[in-house]
C-alpha atoms as a PDB file:
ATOM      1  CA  UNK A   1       4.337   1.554   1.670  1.00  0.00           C
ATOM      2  CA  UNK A   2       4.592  -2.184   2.011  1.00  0.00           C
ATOM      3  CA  UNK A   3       7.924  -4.135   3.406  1.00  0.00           C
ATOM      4  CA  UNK A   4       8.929  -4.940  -0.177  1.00  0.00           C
ATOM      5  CA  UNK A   5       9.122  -1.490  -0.629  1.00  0.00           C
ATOM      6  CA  UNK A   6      11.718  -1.698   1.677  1.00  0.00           C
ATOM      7  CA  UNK A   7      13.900  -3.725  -0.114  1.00  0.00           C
ATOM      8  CA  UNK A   8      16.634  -0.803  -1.431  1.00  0.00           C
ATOM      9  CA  UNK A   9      16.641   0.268   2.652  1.00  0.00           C
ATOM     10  CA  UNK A  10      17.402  -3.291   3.397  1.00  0.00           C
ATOM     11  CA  UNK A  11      20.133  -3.402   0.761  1.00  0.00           C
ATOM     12  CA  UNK A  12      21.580  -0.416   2.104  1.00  0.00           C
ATOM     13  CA  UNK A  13      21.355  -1.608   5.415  1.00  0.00           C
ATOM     14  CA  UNK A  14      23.487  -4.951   4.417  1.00  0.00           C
ATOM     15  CA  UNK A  15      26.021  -3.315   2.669  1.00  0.00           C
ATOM     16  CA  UNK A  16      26.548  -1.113   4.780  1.00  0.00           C
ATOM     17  CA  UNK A  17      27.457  -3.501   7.492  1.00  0.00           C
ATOM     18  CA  UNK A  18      28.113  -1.880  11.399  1.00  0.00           C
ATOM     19  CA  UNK A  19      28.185   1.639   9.952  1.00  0.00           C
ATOM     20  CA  UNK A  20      24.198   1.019   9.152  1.00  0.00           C
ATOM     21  CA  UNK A  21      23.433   0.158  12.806  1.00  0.00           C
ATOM     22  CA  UNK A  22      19.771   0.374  14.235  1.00  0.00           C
ATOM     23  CA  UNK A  23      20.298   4.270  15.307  1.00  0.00           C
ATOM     24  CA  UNK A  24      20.677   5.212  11.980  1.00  0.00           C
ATOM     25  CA  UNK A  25      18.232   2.729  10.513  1.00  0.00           C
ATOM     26  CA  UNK A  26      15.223   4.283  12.541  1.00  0.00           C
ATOM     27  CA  UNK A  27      15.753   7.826  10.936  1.00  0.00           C
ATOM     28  CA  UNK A  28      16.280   6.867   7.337  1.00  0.00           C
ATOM     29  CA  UNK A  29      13.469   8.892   5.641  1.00  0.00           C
ATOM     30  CA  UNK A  30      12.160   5.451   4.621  1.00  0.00           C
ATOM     31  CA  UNK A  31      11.064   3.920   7.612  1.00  0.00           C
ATOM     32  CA  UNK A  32      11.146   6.941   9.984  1.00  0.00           C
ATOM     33  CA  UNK A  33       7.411   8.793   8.687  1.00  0.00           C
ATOM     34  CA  UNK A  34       6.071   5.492  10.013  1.00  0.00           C
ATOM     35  CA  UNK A  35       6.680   6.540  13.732  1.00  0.00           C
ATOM     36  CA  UNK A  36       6.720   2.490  14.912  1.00  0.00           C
ATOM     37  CA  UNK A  37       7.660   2.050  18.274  1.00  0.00           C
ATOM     38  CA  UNK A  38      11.652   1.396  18.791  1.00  0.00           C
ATOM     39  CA  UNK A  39      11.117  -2.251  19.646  1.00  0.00           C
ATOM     40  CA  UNK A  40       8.615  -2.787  16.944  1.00  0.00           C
ATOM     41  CA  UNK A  41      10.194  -1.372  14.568  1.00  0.00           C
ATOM     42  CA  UNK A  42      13.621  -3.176  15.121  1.00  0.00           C
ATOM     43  CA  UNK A  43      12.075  -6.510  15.476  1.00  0.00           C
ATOM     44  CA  UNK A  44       9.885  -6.559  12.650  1.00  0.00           C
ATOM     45  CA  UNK A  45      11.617  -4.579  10.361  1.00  0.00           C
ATOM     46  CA  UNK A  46      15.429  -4.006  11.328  1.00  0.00           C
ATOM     47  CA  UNK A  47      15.781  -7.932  11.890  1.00  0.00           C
ATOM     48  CA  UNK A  48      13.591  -9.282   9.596  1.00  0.00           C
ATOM     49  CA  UNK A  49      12.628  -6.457   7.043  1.00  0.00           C
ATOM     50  CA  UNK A  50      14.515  -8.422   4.258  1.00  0.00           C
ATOM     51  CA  UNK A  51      14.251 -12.217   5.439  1.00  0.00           C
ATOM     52  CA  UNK A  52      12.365 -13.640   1.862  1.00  0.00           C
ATOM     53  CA  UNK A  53       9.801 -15.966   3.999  1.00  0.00           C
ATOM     54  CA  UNK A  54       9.263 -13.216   6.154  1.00  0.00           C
ATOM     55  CA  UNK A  55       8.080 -10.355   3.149  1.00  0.00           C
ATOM     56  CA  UNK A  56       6.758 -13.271   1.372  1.00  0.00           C
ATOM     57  CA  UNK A  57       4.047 -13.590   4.440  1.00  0.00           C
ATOM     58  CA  UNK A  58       3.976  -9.759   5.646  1.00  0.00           C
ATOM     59  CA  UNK A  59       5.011  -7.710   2.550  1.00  0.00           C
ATOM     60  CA  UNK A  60       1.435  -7.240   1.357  1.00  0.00           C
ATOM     61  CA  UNK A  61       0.613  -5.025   3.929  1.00  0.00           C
ATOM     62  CA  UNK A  62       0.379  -1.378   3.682  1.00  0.00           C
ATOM     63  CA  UNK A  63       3.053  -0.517   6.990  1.00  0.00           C
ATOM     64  CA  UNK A  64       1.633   2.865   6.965  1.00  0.00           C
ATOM     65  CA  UNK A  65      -2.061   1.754   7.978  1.00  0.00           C
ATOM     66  CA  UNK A  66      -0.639  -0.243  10.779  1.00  0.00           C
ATOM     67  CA  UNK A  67      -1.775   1.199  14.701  1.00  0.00           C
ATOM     68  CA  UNK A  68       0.346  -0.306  17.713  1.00  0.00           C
ATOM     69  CA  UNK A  69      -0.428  -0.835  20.610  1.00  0.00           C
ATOM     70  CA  UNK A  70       0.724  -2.321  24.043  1.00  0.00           C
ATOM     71  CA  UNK A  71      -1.373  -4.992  25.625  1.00  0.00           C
ATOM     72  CA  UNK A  72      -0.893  -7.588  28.231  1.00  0.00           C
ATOM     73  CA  UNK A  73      -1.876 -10.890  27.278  1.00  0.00           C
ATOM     74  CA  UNK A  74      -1.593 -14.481  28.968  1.00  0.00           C
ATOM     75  CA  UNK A  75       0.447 -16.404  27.630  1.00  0.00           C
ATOM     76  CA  UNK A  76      -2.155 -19.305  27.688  1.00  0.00           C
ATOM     77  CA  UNK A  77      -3.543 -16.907  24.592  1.00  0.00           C
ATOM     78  CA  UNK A  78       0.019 -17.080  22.522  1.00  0.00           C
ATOM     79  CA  UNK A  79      -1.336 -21.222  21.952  1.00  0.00           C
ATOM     80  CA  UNK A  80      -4.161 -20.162  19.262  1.00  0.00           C
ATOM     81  CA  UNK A  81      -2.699 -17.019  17.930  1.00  0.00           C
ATOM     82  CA  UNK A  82      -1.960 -17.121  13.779  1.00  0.00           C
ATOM     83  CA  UNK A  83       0.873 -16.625  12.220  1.00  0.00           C
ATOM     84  CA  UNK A  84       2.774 -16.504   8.807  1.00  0.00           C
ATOM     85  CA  UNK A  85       3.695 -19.518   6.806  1.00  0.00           C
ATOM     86  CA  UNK A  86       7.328 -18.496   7.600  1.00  0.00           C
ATOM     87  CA  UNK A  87       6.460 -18.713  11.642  1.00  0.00           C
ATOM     88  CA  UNK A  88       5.028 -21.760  11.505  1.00  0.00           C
ATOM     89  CA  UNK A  89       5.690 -23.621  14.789  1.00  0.00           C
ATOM     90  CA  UNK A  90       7.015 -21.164  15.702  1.00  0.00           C
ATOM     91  CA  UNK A  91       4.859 -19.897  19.516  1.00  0.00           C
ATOM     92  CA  UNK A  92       4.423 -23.958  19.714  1.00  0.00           C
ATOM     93  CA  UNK A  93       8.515 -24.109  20.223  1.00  0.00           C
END
């Protein structure tokens, strides 16, 4: 599965407005097999799940092959770290 999959779960969760909160977002049988971490998976897909720049950068990638993990980092190491075309800037700001 691959966040443009997502994009009928993301539709649903628009039009569905405050009734299609984060609770019941992380047991929709779409997202929920993925077992993500809670904060994981409301950051990066809740939030951004149907921002175009965002899919257009991530929504290659097979969600289903993805391991998480918790590490501490400095955050001297957040300076070098890559990210998307749509994040560009971004850790510098």
């Amino acid at each position: 599965m691959k966040l443009k999959d997502l994009s009928p779960l993301m539709k649903r969760r628009r039009t569905g407005g405050l009734s299609y909160g984060y609770d019941r977002f992380r047991i929709d049988p779409a997202v929920a097999p993925l077992h993500w971490p809670d904060d994981v998976l409301g950051q990066f897909l809740y939030d951004f799940g149907d921002n175009d720049r965002f899919v257009t950068d991530y929504g290659s990638i097979d969600l289903r092959e993805i391991t998480w993990r918790l590490e501490t980092i400095p955050a001297t190491d957040f300076h070098g770290m890559p990210t998307g075309a749509s994040d560009d800037d971004c850790i510098e700001e």
